[in-house]
N, C-alpha and C. Protein backbone atom coordinates (compact mmCIF):
# COMPACT_ATOMS: atom_id res chain seq x y z
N UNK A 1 -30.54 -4.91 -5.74
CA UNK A 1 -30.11 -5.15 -4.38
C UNK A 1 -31.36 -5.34 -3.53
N UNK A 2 -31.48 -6.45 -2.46
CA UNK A 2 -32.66 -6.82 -1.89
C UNK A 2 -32.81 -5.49 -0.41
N UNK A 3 -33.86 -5.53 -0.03
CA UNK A 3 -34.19 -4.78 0.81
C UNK A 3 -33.29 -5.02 2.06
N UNK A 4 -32.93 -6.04 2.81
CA UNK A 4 -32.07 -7.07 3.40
C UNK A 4 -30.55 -6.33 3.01
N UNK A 5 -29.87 -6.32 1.58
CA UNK A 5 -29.00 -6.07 1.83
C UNK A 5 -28.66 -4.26 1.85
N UNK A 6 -29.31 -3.63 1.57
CA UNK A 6 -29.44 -2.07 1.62
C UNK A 6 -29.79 -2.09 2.87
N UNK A 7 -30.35 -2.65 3.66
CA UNK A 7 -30.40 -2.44 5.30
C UNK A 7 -29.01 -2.36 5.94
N UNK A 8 -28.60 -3.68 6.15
CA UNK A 8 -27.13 -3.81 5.71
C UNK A 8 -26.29 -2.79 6.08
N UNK A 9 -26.39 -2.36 4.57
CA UNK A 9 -24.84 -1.36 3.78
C UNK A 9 -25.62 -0.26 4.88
N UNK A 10 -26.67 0.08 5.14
CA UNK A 10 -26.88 1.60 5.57
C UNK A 10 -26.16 1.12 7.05
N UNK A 11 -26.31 -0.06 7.55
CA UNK A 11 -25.84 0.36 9.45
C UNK A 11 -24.65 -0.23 9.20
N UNK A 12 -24.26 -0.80 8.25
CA UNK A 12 -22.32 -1.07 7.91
C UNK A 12 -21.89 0.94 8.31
N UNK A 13 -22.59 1.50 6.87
CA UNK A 13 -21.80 2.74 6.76
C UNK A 13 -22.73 3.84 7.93
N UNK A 14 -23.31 3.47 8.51
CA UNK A 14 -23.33 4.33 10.07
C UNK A 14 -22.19 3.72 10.86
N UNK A 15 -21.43 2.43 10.93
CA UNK A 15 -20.92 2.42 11.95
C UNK A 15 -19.62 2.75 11.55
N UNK A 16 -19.23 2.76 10.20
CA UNK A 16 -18.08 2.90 9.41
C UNK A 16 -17.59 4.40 9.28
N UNK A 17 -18.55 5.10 8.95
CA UNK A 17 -18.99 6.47 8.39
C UNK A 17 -19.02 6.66 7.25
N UNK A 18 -19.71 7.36 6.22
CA UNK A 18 -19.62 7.70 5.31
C UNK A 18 -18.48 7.34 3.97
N UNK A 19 -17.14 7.76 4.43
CA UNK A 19 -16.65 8.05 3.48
C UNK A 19 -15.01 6.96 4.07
N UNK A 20 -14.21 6.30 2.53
CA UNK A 20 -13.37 6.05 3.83
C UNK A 20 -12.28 6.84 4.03
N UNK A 21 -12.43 8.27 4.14
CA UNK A 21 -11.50 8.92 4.54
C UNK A 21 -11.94 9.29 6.01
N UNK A 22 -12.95 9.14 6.51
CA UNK A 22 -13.26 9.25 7.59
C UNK A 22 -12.89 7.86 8.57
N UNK A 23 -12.74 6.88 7.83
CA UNK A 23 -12.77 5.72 8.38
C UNK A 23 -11.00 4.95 8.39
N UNK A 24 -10.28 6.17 7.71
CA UNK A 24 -8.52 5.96 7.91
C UNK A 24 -8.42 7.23 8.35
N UNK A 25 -8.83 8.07 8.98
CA UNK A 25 -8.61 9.29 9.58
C UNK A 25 -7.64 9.21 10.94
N UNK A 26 -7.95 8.06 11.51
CA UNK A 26 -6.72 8.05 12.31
C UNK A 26 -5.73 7.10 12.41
N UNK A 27 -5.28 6.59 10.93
CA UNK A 27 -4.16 6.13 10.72
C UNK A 27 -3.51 6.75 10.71
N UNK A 28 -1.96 6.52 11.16
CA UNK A 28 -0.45 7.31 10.67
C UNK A 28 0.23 7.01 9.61
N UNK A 29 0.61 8.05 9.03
CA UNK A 29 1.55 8.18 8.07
C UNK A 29 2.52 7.62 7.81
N UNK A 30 2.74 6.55 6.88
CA UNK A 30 3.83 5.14 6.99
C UNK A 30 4.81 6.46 6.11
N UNK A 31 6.21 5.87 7.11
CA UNK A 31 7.56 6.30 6.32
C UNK A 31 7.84 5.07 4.83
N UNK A 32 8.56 6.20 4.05
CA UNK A 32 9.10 5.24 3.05
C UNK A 32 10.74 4.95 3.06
N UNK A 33 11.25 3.55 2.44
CA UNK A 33 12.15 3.53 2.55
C UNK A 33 12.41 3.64 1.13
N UNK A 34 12.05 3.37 -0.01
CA UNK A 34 12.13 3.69 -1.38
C UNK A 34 11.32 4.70 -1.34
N UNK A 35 11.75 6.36 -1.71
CA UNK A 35 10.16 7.18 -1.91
C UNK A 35 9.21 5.97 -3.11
N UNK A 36 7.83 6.93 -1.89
CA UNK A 36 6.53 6.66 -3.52
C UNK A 36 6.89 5.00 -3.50
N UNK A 37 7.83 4.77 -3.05
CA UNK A 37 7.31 2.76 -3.85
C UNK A 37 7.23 1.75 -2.67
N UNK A 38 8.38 1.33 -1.97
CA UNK A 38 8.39 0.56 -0.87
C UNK A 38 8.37 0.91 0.76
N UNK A 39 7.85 0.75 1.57
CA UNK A 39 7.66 1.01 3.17
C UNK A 39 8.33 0.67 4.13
N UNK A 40 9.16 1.45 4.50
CA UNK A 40 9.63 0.90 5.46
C UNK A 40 8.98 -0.31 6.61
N UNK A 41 10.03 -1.26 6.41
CA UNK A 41 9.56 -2.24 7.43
C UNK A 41 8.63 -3.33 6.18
N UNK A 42 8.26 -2.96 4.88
CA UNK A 42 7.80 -3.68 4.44
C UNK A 42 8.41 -5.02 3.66
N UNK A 43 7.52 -5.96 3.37
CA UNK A 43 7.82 -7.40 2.47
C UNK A 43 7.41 -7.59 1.40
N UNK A 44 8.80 -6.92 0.28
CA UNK A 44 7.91 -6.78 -0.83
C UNK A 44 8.77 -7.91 -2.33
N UNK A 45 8.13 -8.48 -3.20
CA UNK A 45 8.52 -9.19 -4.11
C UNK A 45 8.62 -8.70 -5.70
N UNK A 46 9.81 -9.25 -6.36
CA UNK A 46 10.34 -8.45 -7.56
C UNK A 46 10.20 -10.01 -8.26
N UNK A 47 9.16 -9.37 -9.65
CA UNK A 47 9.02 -10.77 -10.18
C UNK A 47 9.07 -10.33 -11.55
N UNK A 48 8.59 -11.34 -12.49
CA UNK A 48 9.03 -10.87 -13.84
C UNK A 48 9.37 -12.12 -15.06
N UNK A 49 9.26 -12.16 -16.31
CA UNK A 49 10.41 -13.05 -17.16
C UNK A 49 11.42 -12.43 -16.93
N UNK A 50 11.61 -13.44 -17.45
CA UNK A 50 13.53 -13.83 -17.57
C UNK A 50 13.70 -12.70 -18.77
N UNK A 51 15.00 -12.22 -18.28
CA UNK A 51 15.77 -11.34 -19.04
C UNK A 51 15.34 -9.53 -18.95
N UNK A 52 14.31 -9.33 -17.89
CA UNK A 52 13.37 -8.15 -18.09
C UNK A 52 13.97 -6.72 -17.28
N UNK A 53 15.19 -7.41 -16.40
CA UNK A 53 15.85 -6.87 -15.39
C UNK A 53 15.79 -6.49 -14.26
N UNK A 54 14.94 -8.01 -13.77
CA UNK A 54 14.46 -7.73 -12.47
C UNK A 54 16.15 -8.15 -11.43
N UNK A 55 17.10 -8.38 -11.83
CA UNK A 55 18.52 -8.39 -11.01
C UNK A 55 18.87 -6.55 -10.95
N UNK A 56 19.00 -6.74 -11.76
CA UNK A 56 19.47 -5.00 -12.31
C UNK A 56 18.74 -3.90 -11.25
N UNK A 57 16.84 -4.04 -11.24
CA UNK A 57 16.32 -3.14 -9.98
C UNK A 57 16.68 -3.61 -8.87
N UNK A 58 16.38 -4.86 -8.42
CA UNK A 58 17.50 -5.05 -6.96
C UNK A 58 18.95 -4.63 -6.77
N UNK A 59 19.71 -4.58 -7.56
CA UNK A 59 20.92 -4.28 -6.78
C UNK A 59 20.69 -2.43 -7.48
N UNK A 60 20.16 -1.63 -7.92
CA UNK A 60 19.93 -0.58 -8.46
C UNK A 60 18.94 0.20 -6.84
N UNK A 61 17.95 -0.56 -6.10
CA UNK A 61 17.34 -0.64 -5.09
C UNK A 61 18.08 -0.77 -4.08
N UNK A 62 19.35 -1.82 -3.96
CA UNK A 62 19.81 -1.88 -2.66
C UNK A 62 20.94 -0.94 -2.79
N UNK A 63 21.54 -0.39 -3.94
CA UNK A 63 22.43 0.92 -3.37
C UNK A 63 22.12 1.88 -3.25
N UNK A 64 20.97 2.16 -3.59
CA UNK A 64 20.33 3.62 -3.81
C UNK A 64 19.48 3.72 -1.84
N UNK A 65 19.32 2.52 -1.13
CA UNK A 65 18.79 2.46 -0.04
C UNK A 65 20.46 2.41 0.43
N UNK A 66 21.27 2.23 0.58
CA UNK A 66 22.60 1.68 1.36
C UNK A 66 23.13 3.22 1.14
N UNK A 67 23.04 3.88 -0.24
CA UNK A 67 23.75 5.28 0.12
C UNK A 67 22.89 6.05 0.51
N UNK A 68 22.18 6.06 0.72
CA UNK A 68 20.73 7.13 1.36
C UNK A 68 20.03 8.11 0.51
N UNK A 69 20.30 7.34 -1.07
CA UNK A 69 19.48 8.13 -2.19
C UNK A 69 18.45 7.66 -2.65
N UNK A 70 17.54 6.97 -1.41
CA UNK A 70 16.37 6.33 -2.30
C UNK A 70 15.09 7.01 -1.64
């Protein structure tokens, strides 16, 4: 790494801070609408070959969100 770019990275991570938990420290906590998998409010895509049962997790996904067990 050239002298140039270690200059750089050092006043990137002064202005960043250190670590990036310091640097999402004041993000909020996204709700889920699938636990653990999908976000509320999010745009998400189900892909796959053919035959793998990507119909089967969508409608397995949309009742489990429609009865309030997801």
């Amino acid at each position: 790494m050239s002298c140039r770019a270690i200059a750089y990275r050092h006043a990137l991570v002064g202005k960043l801070g250190s670590t990036w938990e310091s640097f999402y420290s004041g993000a909020t906590p996204r709700s889920y609408l699938v636990d653990g998998l999908i976000h509320e409010g999010a745009i998400f895509l189900i892909y796959g070959a053919s035959g793998v049962g990507k119909s089967f997790l969508a409608l397995d996904l949309l009742l489990s969100v429609s009865s309030g067990h997801a």
